[in-house]
Protein backbone atom coordinates (compact mmCIF):
# COMPACT_ATOMS: atom_id res chain seq x y z
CA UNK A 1 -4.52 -23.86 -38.26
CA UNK A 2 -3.58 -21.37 -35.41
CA UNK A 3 -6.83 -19.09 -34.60
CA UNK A 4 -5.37 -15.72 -34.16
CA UNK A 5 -4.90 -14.10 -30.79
CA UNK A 6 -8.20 -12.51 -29.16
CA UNK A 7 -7.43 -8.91 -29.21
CA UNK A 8 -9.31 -7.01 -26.36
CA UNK A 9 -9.67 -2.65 -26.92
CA UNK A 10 -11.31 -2.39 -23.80
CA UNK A 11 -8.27 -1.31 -21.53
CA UNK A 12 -6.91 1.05 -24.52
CA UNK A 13 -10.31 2.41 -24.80
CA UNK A 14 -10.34 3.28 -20.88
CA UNK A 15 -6.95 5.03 -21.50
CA UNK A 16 -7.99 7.13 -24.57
CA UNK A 17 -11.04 7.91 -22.34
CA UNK A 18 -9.10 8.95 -19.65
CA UNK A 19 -6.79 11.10 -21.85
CA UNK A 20 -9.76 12.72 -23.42
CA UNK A 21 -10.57 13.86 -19.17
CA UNK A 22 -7.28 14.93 -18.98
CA UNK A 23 -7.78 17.34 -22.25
CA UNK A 24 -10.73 18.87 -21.04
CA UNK A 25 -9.12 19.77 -17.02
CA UNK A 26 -6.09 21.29 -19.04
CA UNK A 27 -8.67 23.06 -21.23
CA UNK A 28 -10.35 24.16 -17.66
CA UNK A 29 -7.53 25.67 -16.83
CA UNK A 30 -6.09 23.00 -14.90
CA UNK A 31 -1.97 23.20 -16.58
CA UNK A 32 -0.66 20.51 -14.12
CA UNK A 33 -2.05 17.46 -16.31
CA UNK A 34 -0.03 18.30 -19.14
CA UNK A 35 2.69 15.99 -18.46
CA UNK A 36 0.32 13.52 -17.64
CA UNK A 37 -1.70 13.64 -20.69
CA UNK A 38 1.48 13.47 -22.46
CA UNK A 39 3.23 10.52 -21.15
CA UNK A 40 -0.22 8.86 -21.47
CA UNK A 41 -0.76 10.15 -24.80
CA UNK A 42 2.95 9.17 -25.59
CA UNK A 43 2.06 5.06 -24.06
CA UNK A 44 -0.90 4.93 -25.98
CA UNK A 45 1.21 6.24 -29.66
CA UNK A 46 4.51 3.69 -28.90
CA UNK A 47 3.83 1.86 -25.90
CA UNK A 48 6.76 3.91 -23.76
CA UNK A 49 5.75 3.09 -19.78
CA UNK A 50 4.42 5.86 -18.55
CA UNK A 51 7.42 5.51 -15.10
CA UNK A 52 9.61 6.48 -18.38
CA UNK A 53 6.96 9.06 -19.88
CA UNK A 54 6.15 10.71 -16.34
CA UNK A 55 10.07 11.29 -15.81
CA UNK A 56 10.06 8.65 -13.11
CA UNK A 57 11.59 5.59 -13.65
CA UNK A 58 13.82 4.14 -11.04
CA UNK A 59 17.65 5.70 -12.31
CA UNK A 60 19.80 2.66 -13.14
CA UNK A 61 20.27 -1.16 -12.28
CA UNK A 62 19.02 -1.88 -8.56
CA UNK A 63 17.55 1.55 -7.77
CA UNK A 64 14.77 1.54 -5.80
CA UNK A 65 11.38 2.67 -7.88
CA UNK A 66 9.57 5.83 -6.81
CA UNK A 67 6.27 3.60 -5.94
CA UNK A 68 8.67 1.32 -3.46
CA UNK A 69 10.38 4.33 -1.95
CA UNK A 70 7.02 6.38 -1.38
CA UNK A 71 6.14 2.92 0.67
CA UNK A 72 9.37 2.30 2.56
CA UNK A 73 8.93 5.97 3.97
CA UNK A 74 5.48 5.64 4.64
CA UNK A 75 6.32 2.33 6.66
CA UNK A 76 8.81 4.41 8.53
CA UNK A 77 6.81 6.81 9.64
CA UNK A 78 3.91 4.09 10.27
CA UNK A 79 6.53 2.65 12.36
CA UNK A 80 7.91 6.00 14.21
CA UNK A 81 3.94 6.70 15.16
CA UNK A 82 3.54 3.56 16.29
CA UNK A 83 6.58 3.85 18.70
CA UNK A 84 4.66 7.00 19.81
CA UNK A 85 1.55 5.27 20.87
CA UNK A 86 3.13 3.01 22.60
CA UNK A 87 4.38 5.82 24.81
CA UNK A 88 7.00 4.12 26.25
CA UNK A 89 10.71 5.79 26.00
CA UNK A 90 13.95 4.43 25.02
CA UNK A 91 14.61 0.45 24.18
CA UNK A 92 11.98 -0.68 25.35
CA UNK A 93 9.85 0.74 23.17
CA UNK A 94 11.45 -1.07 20.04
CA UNK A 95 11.02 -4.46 22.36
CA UNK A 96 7.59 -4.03 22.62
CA UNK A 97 6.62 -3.16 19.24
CA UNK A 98 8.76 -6.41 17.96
CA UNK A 99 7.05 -8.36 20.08
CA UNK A 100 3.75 -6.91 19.68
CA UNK A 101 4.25 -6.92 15.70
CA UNK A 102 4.93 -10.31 15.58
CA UNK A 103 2.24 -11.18 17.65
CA UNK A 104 0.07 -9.52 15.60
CA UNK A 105 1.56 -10.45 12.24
CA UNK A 106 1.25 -14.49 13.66
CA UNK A 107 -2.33 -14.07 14.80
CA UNK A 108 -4.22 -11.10 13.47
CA UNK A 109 -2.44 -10.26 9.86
CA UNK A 110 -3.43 -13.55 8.28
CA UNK A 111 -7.25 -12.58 8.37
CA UNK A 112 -6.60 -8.94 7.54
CA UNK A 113 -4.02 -9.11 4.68
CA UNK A 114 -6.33 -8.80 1.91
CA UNK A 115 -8.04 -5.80 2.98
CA UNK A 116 -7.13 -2.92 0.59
CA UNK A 117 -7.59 -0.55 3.90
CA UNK A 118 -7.31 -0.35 7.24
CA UNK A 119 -10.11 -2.20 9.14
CA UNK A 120 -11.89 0.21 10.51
CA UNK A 121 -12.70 -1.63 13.52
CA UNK A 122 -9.25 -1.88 14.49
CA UNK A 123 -7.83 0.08 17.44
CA UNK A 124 -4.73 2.56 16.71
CA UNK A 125 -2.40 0.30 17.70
CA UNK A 126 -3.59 -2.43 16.04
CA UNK A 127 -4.12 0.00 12.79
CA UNK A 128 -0.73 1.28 12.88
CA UNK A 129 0.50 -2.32 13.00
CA UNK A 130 -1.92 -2.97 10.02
CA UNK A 131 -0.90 -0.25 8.10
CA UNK A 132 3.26 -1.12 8.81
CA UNK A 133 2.72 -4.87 7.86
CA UNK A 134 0.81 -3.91 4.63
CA UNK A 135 3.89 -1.77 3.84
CA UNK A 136 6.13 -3.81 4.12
CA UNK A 137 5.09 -7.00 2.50
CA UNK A 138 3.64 -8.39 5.53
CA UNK A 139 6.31 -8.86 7.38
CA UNK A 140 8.04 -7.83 10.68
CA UNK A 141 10.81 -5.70 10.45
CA UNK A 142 14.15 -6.48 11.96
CA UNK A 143 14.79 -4.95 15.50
CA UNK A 144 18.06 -3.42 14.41
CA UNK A 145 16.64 -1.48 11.86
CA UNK A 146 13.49 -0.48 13.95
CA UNK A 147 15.39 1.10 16.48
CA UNK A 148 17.58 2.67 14.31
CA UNK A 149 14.56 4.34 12.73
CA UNK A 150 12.64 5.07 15.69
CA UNK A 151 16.25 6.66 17.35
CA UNK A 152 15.99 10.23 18.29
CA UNK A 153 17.80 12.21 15.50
């Protein structure tokens, strides 16, 4: 005999509870949440992802998701305020954040990866570096492509 699957309500429960805080801020004049409430409202009625219900769902085979693309410019400009406080000008710059990077991605990253937030013992360098290798999956970015972002435009 097959024992039937364990059913757990607690996550659904934590949505419906969250939907019933929503209510009350639109209630509170607070008109913004509507959508919200409603693609949450629509996930909990027919399971429809709430990317899909929120009106954000990557467009199309291969297009990059609105969470990835909030990252990859967030790692740019990680990257283009890094090159800043490094304060060195032209290619060298890019040289010495590669190098540094990887440095710090071989030696440092390994013991820091799992923190949800910059260490805050960290220097800014050493942050910034943090904060790049976190968004990007941890690892060091071509040197082609960092000097074409860090390139005067």
């Amino acid at each position: 005999m097959t024992l039937p699957a364990r059913i757990t309500a607690e996550p659904a429960a934590r949505l419906r509870e969250m939907s019933a805080s929503l209510q009350e801020c639109i209630r509170e004049g607070r008109p913004n949440l509507i959508p919200l409430k409603a693609a949450l409202d629509r996930h909990l009625d027919d399971g429809t992802s709430l990317d899909d219900g929120l009106g954000v769902a990557a467009a199309g085979r291969g297009a990059t998701p609105p969470w990835k693309a909030l990252r990859i410019l967030d790692r740019n400009q990680a990257l283009r305020d890094l090159a800043a406080a490094f304060g060195i000008e032209g290619e060298g710059v890019v040289d010495a954040m590669h190098d540094e990077l990887t440095q710090f991605a071989t030696w440092k990253w390994p013991k820091l990866r799992l923190h949800q937030e910059c260490p805050t013992n960290l220097d800014e360098i050493d942050g910034l570096m943090w904060l790049v290798l976190k968004l990007s999956g941890g690892r060091v970015l071509g040197f082609d492509y960092m000097a074409e972002l860090i390139a005067p435009e």
